[in-house]
N, C-alpha and C. Protein backbone atom coordinates (compact mmCIF):
# COMPACT_ATOMS: atom_id res chain seq x y z
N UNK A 1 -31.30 15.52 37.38
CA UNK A 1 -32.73 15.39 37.29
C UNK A 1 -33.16 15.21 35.83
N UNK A 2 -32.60 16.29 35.08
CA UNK A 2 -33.19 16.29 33.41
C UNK A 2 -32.56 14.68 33.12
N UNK A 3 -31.44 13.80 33.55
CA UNK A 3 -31.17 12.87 32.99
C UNK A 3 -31.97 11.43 33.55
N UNK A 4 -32.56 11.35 34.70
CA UNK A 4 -33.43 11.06 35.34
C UNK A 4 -34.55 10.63 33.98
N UNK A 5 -35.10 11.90 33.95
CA UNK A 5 -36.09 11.78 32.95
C UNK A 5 -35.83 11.60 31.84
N UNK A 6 -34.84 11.33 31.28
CA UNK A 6 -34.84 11.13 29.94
C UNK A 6 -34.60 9.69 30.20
N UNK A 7 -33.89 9.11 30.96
CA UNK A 7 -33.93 7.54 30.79
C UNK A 7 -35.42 6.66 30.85
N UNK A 8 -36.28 7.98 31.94
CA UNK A 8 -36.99 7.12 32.06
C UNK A 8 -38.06 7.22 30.73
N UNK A 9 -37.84 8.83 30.11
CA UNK A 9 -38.73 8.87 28.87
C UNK A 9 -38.47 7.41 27.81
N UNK A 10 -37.26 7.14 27.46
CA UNK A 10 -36.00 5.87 26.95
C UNK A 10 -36.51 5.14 27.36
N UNK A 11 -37.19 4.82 28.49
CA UNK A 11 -37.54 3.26 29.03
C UNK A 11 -39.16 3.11 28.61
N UNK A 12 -39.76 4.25 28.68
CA UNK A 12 -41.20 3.98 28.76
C UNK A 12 -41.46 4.07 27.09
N UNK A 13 -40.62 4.67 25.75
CA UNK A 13 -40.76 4.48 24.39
C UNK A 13 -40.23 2.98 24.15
N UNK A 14 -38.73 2.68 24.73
CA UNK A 14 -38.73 1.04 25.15
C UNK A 14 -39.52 0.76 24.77
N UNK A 15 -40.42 0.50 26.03
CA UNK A 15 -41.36 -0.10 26.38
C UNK A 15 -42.85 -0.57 25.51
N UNK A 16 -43.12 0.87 25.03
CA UNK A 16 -44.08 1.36 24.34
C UNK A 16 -43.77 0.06 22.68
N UNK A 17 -42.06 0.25 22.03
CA UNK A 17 -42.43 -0.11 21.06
C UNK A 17 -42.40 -1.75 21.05
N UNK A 18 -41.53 -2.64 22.07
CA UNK A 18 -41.92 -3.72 22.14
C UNK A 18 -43.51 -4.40 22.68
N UNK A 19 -44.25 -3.67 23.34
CA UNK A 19 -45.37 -3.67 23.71
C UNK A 19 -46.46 -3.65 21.83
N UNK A 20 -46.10 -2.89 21.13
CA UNK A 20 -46.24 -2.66 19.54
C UNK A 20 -46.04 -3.56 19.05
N UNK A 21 -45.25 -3.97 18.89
CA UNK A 21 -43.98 -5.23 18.36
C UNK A 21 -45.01 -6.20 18.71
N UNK A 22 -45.34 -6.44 20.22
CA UNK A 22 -46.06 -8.25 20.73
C UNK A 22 -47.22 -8.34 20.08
N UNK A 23 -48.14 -6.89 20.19
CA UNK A 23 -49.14 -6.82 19.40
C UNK A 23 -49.24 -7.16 18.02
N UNK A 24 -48.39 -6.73 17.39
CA UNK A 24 -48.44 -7.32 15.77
C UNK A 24 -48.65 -8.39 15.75
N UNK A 25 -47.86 -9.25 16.71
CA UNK A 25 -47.59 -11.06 16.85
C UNK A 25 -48.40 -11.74 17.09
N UNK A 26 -49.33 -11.15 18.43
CA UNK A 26 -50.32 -11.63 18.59
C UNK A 26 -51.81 -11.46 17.75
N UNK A 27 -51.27 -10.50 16.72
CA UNK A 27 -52.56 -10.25 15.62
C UNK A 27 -52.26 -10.90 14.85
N UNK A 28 -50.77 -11.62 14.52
CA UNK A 28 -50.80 -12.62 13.45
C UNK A 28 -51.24 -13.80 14.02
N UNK A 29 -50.79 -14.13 15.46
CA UNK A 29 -51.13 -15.44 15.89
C UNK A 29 -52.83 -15.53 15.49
N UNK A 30 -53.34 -14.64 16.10
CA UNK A 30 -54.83 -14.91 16.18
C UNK A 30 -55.54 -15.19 14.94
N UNK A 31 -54.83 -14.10 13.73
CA UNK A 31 -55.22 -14.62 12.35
C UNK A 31 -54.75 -16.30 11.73
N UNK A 32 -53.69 -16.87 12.38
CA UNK A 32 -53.50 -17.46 11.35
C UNK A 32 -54.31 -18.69 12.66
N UNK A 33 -54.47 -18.44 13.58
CA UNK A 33 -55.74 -20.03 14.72
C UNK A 33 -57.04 -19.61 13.51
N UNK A 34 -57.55 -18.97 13.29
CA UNK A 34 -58.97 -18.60 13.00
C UNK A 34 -58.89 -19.07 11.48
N UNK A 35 -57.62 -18.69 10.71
CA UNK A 35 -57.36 -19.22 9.20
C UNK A 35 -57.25 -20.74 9.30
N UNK A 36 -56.90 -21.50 10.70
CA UNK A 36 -56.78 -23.04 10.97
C UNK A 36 -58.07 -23.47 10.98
N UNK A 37 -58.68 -22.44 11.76
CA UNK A 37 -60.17 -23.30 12.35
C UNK A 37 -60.96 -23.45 10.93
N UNK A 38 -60.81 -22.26 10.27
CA UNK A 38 -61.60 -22.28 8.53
C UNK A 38 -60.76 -23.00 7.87
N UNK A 39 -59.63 -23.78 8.14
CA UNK A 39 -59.50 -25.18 7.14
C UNK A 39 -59.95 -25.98 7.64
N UNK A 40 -60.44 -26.41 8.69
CA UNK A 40 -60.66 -27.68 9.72
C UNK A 40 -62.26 -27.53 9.28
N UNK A 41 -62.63 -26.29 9.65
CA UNK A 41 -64.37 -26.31 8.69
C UNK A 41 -64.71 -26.64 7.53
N UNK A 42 -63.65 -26.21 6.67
CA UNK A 42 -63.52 -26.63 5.90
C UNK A 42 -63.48 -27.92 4.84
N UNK A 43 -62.45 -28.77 5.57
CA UNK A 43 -62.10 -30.26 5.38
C UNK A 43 -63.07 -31.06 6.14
N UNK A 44 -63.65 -30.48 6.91
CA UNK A 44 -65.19 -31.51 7.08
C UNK A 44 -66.42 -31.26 6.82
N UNK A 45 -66.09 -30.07 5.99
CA UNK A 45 -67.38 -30.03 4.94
C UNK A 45 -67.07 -30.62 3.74
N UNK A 46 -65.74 -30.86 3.08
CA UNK A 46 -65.75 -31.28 2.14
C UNK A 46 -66.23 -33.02 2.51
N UNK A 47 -65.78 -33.62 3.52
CA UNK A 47 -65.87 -35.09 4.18
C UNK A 47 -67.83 -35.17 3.52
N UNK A 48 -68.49 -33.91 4.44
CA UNK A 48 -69.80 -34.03 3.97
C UNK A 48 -70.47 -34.04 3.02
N UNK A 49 -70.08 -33.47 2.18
CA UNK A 49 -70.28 -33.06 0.32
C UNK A 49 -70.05 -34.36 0.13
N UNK A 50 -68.55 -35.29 0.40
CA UNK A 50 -68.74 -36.73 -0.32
C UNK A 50 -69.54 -37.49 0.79
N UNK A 51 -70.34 -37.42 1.28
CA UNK A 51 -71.11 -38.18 1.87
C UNK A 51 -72.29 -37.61 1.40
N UNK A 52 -72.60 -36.54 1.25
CA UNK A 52 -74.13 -36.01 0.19
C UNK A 52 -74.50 -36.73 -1.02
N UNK A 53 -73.05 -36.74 -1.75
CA UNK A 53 -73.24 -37.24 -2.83
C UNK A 53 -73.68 -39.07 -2.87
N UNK A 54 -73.74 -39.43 -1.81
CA UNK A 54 -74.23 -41.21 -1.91
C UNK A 54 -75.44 -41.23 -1.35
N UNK A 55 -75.39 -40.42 -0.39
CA UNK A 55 -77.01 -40.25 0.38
C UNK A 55 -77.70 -39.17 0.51
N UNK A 56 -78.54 -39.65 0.92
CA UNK A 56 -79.75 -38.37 1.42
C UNK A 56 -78.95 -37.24 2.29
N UNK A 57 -79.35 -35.55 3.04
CA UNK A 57 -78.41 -35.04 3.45
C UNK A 57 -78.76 -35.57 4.87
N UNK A 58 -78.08 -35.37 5.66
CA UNK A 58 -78.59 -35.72 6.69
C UNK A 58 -78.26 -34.68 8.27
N UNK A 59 -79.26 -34.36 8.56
CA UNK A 59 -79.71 -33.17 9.04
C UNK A 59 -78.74 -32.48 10.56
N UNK A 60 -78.19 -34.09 11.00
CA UNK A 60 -77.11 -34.01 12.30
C UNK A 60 -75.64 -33.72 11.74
N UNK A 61 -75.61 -34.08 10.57
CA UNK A 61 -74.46 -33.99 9.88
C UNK A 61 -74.09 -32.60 9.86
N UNK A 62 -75.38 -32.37 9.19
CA UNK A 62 -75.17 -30.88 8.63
C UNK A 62 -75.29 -29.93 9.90
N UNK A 63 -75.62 -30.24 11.11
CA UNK A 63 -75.59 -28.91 11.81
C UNK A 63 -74.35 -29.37 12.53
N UNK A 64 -73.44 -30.08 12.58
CA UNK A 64 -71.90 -29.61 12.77
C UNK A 64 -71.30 -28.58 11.57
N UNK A 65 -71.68 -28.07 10.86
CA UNK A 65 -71.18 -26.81 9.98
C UNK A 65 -72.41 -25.47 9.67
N UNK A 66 -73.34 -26.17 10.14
CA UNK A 66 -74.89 -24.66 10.05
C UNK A 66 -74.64 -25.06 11.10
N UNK A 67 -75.23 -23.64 12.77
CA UNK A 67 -75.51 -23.58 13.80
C UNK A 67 -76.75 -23.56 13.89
N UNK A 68 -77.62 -24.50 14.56
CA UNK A 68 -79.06 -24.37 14.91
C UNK A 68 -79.13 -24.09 16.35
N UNK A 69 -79.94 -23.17 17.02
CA UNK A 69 -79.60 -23.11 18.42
C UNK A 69 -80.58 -24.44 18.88
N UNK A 70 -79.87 -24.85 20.25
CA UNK A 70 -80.53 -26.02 20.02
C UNK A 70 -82.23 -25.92 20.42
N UNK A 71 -82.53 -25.18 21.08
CA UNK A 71 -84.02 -24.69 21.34
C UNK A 71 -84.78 -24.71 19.68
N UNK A 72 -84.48 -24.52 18.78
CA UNK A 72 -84.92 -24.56 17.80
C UNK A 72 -84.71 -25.99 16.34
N UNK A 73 -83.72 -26.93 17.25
CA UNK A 73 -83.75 -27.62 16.61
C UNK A 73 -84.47 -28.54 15.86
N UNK A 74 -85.77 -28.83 16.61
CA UNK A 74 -86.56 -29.76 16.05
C UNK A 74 -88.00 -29.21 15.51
N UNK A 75 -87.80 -28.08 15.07
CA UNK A 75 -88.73 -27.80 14.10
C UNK A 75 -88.68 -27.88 12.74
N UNK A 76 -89.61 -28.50 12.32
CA UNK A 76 -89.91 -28.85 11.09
C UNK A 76 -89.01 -27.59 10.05
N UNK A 77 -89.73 -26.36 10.08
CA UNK A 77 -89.06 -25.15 8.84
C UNK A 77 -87.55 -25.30 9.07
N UNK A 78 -87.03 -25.44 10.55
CA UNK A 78 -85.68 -25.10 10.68
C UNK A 78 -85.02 -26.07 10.14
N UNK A 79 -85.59 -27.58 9.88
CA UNK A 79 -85.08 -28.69 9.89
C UNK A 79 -84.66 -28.27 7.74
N UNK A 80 -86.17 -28.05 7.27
CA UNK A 80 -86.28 -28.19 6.17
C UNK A 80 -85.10 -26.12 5.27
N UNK A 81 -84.89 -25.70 6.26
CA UNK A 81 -84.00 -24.66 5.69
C UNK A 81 -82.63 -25.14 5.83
N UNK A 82 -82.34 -26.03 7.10
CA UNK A 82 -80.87 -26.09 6.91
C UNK A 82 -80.46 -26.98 5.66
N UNK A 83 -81.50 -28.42 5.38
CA UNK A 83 -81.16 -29.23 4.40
C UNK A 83 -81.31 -28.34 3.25
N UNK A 84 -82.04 -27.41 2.95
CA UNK A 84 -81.93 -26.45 1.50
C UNK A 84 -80.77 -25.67 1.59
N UNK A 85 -80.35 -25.10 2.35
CA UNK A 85 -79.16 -24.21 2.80
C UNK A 85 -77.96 -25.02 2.57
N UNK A 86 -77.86 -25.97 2.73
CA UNK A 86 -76.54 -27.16 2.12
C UNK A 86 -76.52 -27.11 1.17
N UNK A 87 -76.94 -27.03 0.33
CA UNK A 87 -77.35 -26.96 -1.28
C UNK A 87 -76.15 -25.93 -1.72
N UNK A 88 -76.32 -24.79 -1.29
CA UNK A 88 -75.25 -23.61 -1.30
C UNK A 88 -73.59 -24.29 -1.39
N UNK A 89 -73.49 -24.80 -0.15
CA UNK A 89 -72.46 -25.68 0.13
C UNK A 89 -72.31 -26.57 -1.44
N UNK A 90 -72.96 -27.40 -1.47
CA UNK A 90 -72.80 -28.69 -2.29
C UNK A 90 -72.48 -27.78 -4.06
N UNK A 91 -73.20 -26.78 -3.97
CA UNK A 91 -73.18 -25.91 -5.49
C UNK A 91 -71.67 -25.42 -5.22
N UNK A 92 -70.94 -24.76 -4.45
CA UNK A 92 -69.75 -24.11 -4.55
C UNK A 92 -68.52 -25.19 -4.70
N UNK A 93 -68.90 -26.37 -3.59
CA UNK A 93 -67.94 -27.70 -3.56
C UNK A 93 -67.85 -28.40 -4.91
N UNK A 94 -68.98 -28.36 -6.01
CA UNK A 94 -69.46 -29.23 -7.31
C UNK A 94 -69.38 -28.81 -8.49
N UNK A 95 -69.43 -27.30 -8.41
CA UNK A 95 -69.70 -26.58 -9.63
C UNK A 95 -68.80 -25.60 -9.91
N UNK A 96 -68.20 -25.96 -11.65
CA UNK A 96 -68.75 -26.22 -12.13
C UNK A 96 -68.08 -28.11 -12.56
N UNK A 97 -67.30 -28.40 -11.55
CA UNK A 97 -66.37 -29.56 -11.57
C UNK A 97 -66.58 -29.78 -9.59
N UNK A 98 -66.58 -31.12 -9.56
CA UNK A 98 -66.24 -31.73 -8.01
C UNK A 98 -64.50 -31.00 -8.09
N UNK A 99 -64.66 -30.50 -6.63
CA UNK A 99 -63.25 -29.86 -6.07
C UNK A 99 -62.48 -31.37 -5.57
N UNK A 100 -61.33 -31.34 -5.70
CA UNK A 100 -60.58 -32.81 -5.28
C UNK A 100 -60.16 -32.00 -3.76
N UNK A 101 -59.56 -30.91 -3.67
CA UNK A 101 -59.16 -30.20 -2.83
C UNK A 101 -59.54 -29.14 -2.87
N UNK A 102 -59.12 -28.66 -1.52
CA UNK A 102 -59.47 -26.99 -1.03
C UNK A 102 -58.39 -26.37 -0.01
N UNK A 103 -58.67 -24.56 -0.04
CA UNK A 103 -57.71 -24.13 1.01
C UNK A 103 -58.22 -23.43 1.24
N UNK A 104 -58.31 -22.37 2.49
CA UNK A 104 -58.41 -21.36 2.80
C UNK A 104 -57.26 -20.17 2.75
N UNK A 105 -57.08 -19.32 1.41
CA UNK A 105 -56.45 -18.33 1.46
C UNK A 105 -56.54 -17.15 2.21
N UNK A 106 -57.79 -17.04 2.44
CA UNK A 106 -57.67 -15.78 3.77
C UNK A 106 -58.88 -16.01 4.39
N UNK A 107 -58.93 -15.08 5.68
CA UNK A 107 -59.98 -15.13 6.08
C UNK A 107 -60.03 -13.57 7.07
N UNK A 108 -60.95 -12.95 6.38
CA UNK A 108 -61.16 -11.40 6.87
C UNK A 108 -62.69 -11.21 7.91
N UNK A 109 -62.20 -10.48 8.98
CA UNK A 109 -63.38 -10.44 10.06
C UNK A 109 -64.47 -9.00 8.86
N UNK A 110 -65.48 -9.41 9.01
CA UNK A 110 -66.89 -8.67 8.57
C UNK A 110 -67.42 -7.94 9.41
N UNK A 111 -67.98 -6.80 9.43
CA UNK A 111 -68.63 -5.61 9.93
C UNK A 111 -69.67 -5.12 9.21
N UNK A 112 -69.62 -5.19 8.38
CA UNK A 112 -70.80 -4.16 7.37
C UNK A 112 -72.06 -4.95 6.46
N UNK A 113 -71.06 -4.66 5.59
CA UNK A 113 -71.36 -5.28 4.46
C UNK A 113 -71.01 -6.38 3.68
N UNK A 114 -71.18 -7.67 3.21
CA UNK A 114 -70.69 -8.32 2.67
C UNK A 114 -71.00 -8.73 1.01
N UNK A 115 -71.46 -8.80 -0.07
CA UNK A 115 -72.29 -9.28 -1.07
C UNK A 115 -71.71 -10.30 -1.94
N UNK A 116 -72.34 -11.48 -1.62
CA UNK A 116 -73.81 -10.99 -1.52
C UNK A 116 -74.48 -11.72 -0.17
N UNK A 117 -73.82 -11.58 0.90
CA UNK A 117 -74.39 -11.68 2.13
C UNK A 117 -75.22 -10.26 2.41
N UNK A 118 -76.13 -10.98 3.07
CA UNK A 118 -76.64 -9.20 4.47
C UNK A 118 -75.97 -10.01 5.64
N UNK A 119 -75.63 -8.87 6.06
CA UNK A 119 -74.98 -9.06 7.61
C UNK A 119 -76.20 -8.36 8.47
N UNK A 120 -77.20 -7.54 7.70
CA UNK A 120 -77.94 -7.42 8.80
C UNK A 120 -78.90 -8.51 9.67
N UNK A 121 -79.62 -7.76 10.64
CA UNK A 121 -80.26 -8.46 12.03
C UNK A 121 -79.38 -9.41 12.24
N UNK A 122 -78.13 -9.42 12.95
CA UNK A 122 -77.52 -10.19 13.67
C UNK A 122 -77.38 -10.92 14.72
N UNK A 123 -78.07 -12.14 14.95
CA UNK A 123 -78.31 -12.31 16.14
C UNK A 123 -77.68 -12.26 17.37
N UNK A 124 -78.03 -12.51 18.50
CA UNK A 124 -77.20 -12.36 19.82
C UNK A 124 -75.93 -12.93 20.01
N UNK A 125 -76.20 -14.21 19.59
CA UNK A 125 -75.37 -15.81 19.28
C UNK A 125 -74.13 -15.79 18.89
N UNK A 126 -74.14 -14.68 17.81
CA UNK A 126 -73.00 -14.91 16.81
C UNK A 126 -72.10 -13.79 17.19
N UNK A 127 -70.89 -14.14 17.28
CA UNK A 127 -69.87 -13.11 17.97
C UNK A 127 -69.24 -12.58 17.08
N UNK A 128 -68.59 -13.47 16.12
CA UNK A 128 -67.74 -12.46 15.08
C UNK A 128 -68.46 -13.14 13.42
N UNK A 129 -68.37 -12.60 12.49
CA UNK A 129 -68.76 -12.64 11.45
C UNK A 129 -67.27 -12.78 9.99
N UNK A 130 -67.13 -13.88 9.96
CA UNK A 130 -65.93 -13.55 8.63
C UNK A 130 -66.23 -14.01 7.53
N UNK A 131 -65.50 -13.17 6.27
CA UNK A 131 -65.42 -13.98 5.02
C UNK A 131 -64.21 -15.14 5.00
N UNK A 132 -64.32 -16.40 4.28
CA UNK A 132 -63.16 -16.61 3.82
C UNK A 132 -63.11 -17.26 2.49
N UNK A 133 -62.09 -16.89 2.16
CA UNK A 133 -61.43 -17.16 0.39
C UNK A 133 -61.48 -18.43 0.40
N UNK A 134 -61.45 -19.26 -0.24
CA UNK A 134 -61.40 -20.98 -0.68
C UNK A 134 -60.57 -20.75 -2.24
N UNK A 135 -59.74 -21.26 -2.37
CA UNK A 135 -59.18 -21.98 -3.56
C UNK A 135 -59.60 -23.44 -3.74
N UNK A 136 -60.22 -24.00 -4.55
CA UNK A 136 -60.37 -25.29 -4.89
C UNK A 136 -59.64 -25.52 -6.18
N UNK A 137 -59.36 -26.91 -6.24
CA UNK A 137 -58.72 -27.54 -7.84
C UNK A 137 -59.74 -28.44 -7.66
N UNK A 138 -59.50 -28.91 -8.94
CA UNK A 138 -60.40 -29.62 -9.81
C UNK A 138 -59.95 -31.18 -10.44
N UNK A 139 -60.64 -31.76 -10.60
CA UNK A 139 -59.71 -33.19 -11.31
C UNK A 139 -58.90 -32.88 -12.42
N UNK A 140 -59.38 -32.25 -12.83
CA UNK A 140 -58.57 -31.91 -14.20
C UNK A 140 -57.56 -30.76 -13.66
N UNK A 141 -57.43 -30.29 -12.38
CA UNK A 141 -56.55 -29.12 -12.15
C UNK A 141 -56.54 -28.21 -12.56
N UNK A 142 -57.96 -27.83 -12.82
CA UNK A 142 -58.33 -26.31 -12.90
C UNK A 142 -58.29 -25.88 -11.74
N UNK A 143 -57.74 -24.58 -11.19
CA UNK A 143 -58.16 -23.77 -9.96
C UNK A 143 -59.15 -23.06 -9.62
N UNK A 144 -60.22 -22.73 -9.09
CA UNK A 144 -61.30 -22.17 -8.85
C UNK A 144 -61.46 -21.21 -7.57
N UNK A 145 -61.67 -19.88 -7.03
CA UNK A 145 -61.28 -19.43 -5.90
C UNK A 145 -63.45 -19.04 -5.77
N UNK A 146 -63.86 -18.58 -4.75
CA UNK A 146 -64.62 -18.38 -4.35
C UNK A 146 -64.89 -18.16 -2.76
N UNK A 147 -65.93 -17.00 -2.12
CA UNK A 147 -66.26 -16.58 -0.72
C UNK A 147 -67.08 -16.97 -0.30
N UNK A 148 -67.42 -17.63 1.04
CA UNK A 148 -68.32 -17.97 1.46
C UNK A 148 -68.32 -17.40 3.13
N UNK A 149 -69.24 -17.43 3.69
CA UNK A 149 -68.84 -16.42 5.31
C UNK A 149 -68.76 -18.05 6.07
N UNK A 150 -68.62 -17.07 7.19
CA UNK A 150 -68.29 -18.44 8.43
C UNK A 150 -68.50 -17.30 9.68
N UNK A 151 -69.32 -18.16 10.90
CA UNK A 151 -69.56 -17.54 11.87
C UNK A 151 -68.74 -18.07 12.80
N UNK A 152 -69.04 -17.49 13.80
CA UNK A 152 -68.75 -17.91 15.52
C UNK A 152 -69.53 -17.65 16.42
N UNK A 153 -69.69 -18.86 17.35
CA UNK A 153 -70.80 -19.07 18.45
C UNK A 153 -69.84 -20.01 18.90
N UNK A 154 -70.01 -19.21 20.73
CA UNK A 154 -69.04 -20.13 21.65
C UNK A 154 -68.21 -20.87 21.48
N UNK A 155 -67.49 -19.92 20.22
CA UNK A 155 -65.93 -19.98 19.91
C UNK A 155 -65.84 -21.13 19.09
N UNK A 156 -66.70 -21.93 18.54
CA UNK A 156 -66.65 -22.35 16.88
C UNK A 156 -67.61 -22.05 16.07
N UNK A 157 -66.56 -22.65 15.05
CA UNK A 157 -66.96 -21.79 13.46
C UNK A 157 -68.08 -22.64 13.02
N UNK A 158 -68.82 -21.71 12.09
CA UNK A 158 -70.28 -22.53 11.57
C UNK A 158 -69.96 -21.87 9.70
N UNK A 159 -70.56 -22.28 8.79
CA UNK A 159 -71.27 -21.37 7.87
C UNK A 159 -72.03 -20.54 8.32
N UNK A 160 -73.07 -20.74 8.71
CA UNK A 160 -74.13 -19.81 9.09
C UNK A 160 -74.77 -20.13 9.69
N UNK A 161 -75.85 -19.38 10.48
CA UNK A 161 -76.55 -20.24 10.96
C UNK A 161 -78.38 -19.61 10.67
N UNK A 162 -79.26 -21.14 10.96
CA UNK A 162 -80.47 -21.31 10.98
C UNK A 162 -81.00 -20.97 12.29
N UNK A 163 -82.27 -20.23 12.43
CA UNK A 163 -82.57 -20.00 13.58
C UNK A 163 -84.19 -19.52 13.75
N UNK A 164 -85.14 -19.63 14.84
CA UNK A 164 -86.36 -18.78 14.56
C UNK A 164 -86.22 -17.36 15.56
N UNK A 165 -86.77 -17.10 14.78
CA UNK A 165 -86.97 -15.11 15.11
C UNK A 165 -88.16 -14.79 15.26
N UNK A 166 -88.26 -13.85 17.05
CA UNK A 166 -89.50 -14.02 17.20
C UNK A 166 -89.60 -12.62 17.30
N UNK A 167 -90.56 -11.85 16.49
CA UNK A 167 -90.53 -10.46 16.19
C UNK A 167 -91.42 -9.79 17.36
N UNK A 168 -91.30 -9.20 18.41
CA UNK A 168 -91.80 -8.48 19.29
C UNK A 168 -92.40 -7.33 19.31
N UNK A 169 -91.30 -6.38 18.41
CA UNK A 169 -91.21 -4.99 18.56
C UNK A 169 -92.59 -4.50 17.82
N UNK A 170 -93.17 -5.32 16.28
CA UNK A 170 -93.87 -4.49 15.83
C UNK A 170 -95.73 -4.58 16.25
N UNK A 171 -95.82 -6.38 16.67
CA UNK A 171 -97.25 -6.28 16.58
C UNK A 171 -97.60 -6.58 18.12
N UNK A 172 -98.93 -6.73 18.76
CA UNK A 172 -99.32 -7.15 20.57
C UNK A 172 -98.46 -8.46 20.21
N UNK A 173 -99.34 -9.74 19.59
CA UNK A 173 -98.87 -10.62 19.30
C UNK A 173 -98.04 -11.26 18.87
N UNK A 174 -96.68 -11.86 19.03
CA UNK A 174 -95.54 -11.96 19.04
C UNK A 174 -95.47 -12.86 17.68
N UNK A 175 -95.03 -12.80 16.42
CA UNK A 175 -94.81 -13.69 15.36
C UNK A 175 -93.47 -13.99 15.42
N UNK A 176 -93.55 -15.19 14.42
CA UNK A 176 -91.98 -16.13 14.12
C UNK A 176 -91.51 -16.19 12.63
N UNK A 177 -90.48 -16.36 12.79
CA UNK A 177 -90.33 -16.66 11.24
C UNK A 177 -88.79 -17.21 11.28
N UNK A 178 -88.58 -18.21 10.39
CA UNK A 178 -86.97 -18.91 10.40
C UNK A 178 -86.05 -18.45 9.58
N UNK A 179 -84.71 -17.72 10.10
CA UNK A 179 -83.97 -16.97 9.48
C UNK A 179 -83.02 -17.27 9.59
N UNK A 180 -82.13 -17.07 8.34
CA UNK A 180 -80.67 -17.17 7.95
C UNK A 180 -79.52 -16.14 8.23
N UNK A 181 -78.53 -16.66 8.78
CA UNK A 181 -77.62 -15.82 9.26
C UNK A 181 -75.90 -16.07 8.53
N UNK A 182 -76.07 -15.18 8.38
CA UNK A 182 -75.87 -14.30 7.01
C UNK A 182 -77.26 -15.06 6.21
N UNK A 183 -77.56 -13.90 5.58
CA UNK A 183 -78.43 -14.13 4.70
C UNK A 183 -78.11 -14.36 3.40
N UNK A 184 -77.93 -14.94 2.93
CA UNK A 184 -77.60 -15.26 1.52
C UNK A 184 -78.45 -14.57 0.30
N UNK A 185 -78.01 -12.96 -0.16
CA UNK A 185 -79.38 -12.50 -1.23
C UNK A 185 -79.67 -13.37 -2.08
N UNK A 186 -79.42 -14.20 -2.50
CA UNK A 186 -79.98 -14.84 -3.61
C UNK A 186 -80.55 -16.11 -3.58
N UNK A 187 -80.68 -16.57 -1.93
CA UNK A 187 -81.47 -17.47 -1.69
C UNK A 187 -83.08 -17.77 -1.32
């Protein structure tokens, strides 16, 4: 009987540490799809930056990398925050040299705090919240590293997103106002 149980104690720590083991694997797998998807966001934001630079921005362009829900798309403020909100983009891609290239060195899921993001009022939309690292070079092959966040909504990645917010809780009358997700303090 006592040997009974010890095989089966033997089978179920087994068990226990390859069950451990898959988990690790599958926490690397999942990090390094999500580190793919933030180069792929990546490399077609840079596509957009050289297309900024010949033209005007252009507003369909840009919400394949800002999320606008689409109920809110065709308002004027939302229209005129996402084209200012590129700007961000175009300053990190440009300055203080045009990047020839880029990478994503990491990319860490967000909870709290970020700075100089607020992560607060989070909308419904957005499921997970990450930073990720960028290394850029330079023509001259200077290296440059810098953070910028990246969201998720129905499982792709955005920068951030534009949206209107309709405040309920404080007055009878229901007000709006168009808000940034992540908020950028210094915008």
């Amino acid at each position: 009987m006592f040997s009974m149980r010890k095989n089966l104690l033997i089978a179920v720590m087994a068990f226990l540490i390859v069950l451990a083991g898959c988990t690790g694997v599958v926490g690397i797998i999942v990090e390094e799809g999500i580190k793919q998807k933030a180069q792929e966001l990546l490399d077609q934001t840079m596509d957009i930056v050289d297309e900024l630079e010949t033209s005007p921005a252009s507003y369909d362009l840009l919400r394949e990398i800002i999320y606008v829900p689409e109920s809110d798309a065709s308002d004027s403020e939302v229209v005129d925050m996402v084209l200012s909100s590129s700007e961000i983009l175009v300053y990190d891609l440009t300055t203080p040299s045009t990047l020839t290239s880029c990478s994503v060195i990491s990319v860490e899921e967000l909870s709290s705090r970020a700075i100089p993001w607020s992560l607060a009022n989070k909308p419904e939309f957005v499921e997970n919240v990450y930073a990720i690292t960028i290394e850029g070079t330079t023509e001259d092959g200077t290296k440059t590293f810098f953070s910028i966040p990246m969201i998720e909504v129905s499982g792709k990645e955005y920068f951030w997103s534009v949206y209107i917010y309709t405040s309920k809780d404080i007055v009878i009358t229901p007000s709006t106002e168009v808000r940034m997700y992540p908020q950028f303090l210094f915008y």
